[in-house]
N, C-alpha and C. Protein backbone atom coordinates (compact mmCIF):
# COMPACT_ATOMS: atom_id res chain seq x y z
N UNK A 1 0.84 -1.17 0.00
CA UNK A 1 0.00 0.00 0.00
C UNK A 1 0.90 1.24 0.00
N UNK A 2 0.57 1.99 -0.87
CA UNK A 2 1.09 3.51 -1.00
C UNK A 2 0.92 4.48 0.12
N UNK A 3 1.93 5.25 0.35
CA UNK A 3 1.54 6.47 1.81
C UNK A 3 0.84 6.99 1.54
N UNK A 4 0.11 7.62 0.70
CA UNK A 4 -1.28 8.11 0.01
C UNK A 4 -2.29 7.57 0.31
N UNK A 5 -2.62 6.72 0.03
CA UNK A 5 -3.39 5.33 0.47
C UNK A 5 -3.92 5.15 1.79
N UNK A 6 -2.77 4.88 2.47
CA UNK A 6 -2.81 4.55 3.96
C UNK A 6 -3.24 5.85 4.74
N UNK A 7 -2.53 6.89 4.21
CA UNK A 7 -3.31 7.97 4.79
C UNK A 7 -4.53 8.39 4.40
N UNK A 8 -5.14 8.06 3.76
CA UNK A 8 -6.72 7.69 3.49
C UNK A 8 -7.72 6.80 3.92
N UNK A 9 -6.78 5.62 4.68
CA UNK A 9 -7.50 4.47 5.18
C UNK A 9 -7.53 5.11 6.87
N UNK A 10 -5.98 5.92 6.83
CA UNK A 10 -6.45 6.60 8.46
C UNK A 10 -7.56 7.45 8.89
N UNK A 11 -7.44 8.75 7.36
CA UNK A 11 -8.61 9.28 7.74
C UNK A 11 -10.08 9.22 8.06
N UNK A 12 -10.29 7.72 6.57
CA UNK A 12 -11.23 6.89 6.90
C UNK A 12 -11.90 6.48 8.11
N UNK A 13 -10.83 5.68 8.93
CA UNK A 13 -10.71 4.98 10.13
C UNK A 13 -11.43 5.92 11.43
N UNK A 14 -10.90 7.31 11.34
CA UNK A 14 -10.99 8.57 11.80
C UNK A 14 -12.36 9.04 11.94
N UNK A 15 -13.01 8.90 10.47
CA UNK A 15 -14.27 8.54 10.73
C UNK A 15 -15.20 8.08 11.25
N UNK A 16 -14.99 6.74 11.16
CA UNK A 16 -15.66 6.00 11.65
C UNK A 16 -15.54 6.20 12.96
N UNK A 17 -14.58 6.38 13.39
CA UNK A 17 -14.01 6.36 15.17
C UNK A 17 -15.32 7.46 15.48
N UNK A 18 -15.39 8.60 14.96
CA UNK A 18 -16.13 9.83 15.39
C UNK A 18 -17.39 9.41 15.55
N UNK A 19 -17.89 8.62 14.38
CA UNK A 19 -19.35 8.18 13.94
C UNK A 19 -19.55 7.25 14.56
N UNK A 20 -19.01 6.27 15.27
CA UNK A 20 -19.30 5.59 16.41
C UNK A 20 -19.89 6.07 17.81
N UNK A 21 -18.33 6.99 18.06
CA UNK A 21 -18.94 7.82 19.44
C UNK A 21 -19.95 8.94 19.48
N UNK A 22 -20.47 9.59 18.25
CA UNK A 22 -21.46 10.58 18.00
C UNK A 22 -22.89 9.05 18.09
N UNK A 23 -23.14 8.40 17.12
CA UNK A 23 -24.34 7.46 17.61
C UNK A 23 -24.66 7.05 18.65
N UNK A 24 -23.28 6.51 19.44
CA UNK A 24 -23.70 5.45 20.54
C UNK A 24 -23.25 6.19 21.81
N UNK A 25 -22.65 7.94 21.40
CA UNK A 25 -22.61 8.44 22.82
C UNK A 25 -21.84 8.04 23.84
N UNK A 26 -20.84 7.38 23.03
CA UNK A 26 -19.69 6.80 23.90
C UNK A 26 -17.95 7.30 23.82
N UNK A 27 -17.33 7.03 24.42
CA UNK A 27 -16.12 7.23 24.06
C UNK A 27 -14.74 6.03 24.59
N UNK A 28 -14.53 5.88 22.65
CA UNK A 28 -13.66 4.86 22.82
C UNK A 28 -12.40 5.17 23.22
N UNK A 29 -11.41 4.11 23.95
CA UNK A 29 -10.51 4.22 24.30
C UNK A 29 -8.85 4.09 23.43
N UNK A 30 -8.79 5.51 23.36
CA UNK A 30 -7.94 5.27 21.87
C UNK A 30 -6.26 5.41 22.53
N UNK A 31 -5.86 5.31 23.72
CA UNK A 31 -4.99 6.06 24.36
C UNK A 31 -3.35 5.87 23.62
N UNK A 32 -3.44 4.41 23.27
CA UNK A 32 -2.34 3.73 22.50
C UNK A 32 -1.69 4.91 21.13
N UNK A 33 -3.09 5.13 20.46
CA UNK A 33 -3.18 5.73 19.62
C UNK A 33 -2.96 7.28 19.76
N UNK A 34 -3.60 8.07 20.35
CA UNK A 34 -3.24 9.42 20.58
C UNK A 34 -1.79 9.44 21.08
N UNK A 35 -1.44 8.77 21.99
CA UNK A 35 -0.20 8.57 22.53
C UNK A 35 0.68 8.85 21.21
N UNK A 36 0.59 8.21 20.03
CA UNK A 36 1.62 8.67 18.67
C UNK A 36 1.64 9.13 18.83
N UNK A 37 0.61 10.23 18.43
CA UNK A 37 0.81 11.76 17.88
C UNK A 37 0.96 12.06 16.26
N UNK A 38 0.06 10.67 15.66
CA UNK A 38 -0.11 10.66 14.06
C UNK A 38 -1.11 10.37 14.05
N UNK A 39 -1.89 11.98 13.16
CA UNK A 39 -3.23 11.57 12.92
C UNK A 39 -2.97 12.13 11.18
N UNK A 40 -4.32 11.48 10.83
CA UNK A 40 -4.65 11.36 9.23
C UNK A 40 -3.76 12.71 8.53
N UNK A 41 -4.07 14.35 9.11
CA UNK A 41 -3.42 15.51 8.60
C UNK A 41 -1.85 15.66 8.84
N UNK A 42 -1.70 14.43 9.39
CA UNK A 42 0.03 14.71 9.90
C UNK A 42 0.89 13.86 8.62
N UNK A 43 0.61 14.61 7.27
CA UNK A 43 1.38 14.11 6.39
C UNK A 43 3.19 13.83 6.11
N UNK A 44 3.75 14.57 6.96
CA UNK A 44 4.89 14.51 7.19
C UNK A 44 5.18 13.18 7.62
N UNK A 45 4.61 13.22 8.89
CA UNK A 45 4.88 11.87 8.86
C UNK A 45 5.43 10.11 8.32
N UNK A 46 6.11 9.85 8.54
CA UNK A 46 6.50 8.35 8.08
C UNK A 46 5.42 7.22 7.71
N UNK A 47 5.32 6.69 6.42
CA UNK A 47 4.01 5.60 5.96
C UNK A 47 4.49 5.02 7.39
N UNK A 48 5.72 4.03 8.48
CA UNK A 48 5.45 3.29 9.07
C UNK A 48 4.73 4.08 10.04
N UNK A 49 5.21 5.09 10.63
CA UNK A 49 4.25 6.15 11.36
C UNK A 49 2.67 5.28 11.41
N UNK A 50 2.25 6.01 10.50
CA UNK A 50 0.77 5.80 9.72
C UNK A 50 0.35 4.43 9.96
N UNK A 51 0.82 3.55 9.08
CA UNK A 51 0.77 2.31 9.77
C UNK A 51 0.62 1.41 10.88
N UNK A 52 1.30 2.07 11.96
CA UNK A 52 1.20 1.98 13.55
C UNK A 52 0.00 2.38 13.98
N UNK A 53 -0.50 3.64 13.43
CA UNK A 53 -1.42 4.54 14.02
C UNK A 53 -2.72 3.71 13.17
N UNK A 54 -2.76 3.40 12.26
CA UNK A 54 -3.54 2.77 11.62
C UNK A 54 -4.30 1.19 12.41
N UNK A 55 -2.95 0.18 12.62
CA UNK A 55 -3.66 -0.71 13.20
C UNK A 55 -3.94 0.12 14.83
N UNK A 56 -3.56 0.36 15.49
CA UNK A 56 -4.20 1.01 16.87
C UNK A 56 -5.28 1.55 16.70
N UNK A 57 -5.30 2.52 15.69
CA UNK A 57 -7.22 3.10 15.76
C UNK A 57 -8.10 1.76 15.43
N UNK A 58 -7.56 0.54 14.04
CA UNK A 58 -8.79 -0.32 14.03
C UNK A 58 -8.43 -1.33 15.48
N UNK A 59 -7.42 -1.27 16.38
CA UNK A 59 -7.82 -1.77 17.33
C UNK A 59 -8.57 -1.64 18.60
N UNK A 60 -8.75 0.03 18.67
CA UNK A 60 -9.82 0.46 19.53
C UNK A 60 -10.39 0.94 19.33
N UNK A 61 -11.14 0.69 17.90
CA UNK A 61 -12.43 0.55 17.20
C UNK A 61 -13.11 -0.92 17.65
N UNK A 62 -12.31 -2.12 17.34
CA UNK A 62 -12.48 -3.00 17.12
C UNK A 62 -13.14 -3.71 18.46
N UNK A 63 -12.11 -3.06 19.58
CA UNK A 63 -12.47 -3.68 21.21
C UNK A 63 -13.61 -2.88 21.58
N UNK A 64 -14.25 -2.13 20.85
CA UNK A 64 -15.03 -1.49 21.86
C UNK A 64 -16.36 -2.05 20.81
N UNK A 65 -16.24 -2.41 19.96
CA UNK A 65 -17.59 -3.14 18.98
C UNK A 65 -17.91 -4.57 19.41
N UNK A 66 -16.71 -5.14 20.27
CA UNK A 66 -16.63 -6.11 20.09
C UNK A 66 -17.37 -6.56 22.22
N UNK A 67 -16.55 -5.32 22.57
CA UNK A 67 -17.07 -5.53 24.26
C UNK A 67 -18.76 -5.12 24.18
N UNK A 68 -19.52 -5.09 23.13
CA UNK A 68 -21.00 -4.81 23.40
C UNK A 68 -21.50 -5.86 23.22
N UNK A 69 -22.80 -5.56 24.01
CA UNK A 69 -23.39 -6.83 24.21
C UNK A 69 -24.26 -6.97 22.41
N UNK A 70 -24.52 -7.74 22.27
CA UNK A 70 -24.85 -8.07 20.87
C UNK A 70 -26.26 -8.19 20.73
N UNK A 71 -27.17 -7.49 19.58
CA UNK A 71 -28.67 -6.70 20.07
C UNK A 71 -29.52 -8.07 19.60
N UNK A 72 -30.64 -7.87 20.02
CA UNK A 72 -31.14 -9.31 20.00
C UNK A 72 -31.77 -9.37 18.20
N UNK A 73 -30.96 -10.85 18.35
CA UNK A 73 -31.71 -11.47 16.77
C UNK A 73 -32.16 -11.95 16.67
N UNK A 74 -33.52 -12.04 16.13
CA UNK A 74 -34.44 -13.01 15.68
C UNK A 74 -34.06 -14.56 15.61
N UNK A 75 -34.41 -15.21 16.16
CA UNK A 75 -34.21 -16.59 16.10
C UNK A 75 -34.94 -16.93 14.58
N UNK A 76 -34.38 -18.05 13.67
CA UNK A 76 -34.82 -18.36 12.20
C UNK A 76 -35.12 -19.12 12.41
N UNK A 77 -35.64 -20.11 11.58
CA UNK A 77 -35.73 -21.24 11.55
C UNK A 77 -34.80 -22.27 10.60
N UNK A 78 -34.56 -23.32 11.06
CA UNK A 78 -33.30 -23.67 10.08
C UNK A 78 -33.98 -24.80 9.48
C-alpha cells in the first residue's frame, strides 16, 4: 500500500471512530493511539508512522464493537 493510500485508510478509520462515538454516545478508548501523535493531517509523517497509528485506531475501534453486548436477533428457523 502507497503512503497516500494509507493515509486515506487513516482518515477513513478517523471517521468512523467519530461516527461511532457521536451514535452510541460513547467514548472509545484510543490512548495507545493518541499517545503517537499521528493523525490522518500529519502528512509529514513516516508511511510506518501511519501504519502503527492505523492498526491502533482499528484496534480500539475494534475492542469497543466487540465488548457490546450483541442486540437481540431473531431466532430463524433452520
Amino acid at each position: 500500500m502507497k503512503k497516500q493510500e494509507l493515509i486515506h485508510l487513516h482518515g477513513l478509520l478517523a471517521e468512523v471512530e467519530a461516527q461511532i462515538e457521536e451514535w452510541d454516545g460513547c467514548t472509545i478508548d484510543l490512548t495507545s493511539y493518541e499517545q503517537l501523535g499521528v493523525r490522518p493531517t500529519s502528512i509529514h509523517k513516516s508511511k510506518t508512522d501511519h501504519k502503527v497509528a492505523v492498526f491502533d485506531l482499528i484496534s480500539g475501534i475494534c475492542d469497543e464493537v466487540v465488548s457490546r453486548e450483541p442486540e437481540s436477533v431473531p431466532a430463524t428457523a433452520d
